[in-house]
Protein backbone atom coordinates (compact mmCIF):
# COMPACT_ATOMS: atom_id res chain seq x y z
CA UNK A 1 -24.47 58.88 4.32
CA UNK A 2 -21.08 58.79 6.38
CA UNK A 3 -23.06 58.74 9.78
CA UNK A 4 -25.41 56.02 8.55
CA UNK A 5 -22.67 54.11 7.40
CA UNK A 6 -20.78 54.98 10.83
CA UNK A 7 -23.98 54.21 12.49
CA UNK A 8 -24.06 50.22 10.76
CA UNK A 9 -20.50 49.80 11.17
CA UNK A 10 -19.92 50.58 14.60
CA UNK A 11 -23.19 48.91 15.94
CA UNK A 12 -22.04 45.57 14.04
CA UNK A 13 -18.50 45.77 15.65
CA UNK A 14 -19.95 46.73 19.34
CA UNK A 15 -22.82 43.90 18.38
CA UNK A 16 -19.88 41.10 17.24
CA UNK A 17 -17.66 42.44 20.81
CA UNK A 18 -20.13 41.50 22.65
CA UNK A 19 -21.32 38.09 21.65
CA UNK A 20 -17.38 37.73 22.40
CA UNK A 21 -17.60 38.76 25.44
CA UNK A 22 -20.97 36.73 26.32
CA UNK A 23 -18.95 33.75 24.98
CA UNK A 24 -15.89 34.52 27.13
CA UNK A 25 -17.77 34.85 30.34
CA UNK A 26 -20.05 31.31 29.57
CA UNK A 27 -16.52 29.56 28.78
CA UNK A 28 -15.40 30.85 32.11
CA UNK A 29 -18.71 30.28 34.00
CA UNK A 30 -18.82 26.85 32.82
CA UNK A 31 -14.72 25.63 33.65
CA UNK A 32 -14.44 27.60 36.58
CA UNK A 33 -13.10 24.53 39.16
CA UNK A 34 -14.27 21.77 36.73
CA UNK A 35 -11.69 19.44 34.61
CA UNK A 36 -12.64 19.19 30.99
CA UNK A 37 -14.29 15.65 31.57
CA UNK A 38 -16.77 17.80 33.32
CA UNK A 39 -17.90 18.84 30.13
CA UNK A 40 -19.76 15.67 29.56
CA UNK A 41 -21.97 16.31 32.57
CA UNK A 42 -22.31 20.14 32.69
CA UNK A 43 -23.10 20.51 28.59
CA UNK A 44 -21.38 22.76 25.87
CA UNK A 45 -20.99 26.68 26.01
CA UNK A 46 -24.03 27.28 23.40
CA UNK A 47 -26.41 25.93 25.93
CA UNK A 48 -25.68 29.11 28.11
CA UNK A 49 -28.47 31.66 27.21
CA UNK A 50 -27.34 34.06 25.09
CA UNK A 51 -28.49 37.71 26.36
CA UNK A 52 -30.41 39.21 23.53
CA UNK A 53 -31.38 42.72 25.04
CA UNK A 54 -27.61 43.14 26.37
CA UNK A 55 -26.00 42.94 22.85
CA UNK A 56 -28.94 44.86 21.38
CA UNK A 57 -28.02 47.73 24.06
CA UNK A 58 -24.29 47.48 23.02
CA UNK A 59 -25.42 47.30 18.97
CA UNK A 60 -27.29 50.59 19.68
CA UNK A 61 -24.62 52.37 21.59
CA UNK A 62 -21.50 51.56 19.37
CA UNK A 63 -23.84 52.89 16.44
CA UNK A 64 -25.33 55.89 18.56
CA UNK A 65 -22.42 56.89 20.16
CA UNK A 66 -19.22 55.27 18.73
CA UNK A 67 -20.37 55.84 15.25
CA UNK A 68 -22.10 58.80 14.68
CA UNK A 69 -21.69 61.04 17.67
CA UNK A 70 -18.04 60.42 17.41
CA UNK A 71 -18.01 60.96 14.01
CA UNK A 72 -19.41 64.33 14.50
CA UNK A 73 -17.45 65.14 18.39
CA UNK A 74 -13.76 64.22 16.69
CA UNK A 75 -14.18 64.96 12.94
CA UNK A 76 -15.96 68.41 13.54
CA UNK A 77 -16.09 69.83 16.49
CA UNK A 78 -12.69 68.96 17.83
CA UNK A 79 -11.27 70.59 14.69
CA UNK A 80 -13.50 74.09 15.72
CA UNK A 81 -12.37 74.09 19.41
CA UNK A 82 -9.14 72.74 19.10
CA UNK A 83 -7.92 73.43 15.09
CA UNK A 84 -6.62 70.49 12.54
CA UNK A 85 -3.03 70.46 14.11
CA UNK A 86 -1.20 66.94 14.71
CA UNK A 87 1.56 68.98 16.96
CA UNK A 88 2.29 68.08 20.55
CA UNK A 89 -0.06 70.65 22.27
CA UNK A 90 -2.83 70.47 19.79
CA UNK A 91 -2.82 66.66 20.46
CA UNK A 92 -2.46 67.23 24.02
CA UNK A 93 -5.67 69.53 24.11
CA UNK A 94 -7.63 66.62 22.38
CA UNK A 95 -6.62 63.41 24.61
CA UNK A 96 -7.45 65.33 27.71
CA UNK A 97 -10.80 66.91 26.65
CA UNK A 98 -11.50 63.76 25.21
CA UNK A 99 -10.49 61.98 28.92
CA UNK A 100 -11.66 64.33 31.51
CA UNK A 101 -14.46 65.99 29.67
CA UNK A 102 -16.15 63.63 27.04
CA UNK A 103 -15.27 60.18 27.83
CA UNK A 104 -16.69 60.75 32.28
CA UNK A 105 -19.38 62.54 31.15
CA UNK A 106 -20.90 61.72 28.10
CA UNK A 107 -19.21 58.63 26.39
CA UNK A 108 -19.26 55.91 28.90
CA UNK A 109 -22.68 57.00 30.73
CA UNK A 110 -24.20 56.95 27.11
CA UNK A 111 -23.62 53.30 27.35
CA UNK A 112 -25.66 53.08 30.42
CA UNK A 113 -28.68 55.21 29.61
CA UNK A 114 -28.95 53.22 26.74
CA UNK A 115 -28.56 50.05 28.85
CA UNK A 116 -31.39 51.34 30.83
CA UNK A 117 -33.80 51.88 28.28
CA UNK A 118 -33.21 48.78 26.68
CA UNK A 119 -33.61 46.55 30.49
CA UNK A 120 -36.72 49.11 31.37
CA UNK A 121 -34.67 50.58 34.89
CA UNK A 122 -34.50 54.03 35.39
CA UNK A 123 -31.63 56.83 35.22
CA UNK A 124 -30.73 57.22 38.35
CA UNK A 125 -30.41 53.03 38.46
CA UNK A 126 -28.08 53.48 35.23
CA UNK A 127 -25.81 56.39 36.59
CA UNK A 128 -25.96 54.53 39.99
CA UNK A 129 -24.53 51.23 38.14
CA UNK A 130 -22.15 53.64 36.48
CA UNK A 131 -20.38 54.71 39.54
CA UNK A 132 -20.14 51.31 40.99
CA UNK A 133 -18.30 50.48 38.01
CA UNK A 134 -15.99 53.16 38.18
CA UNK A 135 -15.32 53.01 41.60
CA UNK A 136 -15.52 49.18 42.22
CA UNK A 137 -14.42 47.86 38.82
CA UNK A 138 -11.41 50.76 37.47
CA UNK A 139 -13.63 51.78 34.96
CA UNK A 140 -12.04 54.55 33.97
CA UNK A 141 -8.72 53.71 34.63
CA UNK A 142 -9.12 50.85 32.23
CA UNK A 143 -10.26 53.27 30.13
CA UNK A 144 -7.66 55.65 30.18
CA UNK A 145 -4.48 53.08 30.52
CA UNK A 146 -6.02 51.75 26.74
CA UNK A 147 -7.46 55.26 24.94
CA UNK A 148 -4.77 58.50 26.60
CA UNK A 149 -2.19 56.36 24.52
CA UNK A 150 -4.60 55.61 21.32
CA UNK A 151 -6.41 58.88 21.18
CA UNK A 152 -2.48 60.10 20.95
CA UNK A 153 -2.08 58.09 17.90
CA UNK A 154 -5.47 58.88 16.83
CA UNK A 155 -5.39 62.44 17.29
CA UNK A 156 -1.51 62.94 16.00
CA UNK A 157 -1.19 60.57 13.43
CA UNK A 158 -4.19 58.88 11.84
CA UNK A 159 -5.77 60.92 9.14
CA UNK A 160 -9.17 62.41 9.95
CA UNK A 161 -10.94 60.27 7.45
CA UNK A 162 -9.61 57.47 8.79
CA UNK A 163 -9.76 58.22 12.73
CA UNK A 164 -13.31 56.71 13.14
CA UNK A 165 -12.20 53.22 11.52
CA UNK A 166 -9.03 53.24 13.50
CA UNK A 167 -11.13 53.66 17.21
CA UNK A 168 -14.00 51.09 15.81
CA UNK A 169 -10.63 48.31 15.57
CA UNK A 170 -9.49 49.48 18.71
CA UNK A 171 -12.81 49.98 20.55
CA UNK A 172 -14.08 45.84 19.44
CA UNK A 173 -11.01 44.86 21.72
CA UNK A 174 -12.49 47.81 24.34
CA UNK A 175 -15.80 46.66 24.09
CA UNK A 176 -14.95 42.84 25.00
CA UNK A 177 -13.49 44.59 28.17
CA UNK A 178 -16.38 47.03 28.58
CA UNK A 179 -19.25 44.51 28.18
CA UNK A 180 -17.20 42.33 30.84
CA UNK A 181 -17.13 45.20 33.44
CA UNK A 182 -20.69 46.07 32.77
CA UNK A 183 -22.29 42.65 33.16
CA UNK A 184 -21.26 42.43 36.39
């Protein structure tokens, strides 16, 4: 039951991120270099199409991924490779697997694969899209400058039955950012 329930929460939250995001970017679309008497002419935000398939995509990744494979990668195997310890080193050892390890190679291209199912383009289109997003859009610098200080507090001070509600608050704010940098 805790990875269905992971799997509902954290595919609401990426769902609800996203439709922020979408929202965010039609605002912005729409008063780029017009006044707000423009608004009369050009028509409201909700007449900007709202991308179904996108958020479904981000619904089944933050319950694929952030939920349940998280659920199982920091509340079980972390604690096997790297022991329950909250001191420095331990902590340490879990940020920076979690950074250079999980997050390049599994986490983030997750979201792309899935991305690529959902739009019908293939892998090598997704991972190709990945790197432009890393190395054109910071990426993973984003990532890291928001997550190697989180995954500290995560990691050394949350409780573990608690650590997968603290990242799904954190990651809705993440996931406005991500679905930004991936839309492009």
């Amino acid at each position: 039951m805790p990875l269905a329930s992971a799997f509902l929460t954290c595919g609401f939250k990426a769902s609800l991120a996203d439709m922020v995001a979408q929202k965010r970017a039609a605002k912005q679309t729409q008063t780029d270099g017009y006044d707000e008497t423009d608004n009369i002419i050009l028509g409201d935000i909700d007449a900007i199409p709202f991308e179904k398939r996108r958020n479904f995509a981000f619904l089944l990744y933050g319950g694929l991924y952030q939920g349940m494979a998280q659920e199982i990668i920091f509340n079980e195997v972390f604690p096997i490779i790297f022991g329950q310890g909250t001191d420095i080193p331990t902590v340490i050892s879990k940020v920076l697997c979690d950074s250079l390890i999980i997050t390049p190679f599994i986490c983030l291209p997750v979201a792309y694969v899935v991305k690529s199912v959902i739009f019908q383009y293939s892998f090598s289109e997704a991972m190709s899209r990945y790197k432009d997003d890393v190395l054109r859009n910071g990426l993973l610098l984003k990532y890291w400058s928001l997550w190697g200080p989180v995954q500290c507090l995560t990691f050394g001070v949350v409780p573990q039955h608690l650590r997968i509600a603290f990242i799904a608050v954190v990651s809705f704010f993440w996931l406005i950012i991500f679905s930004s940098i991936a839309a492009k």
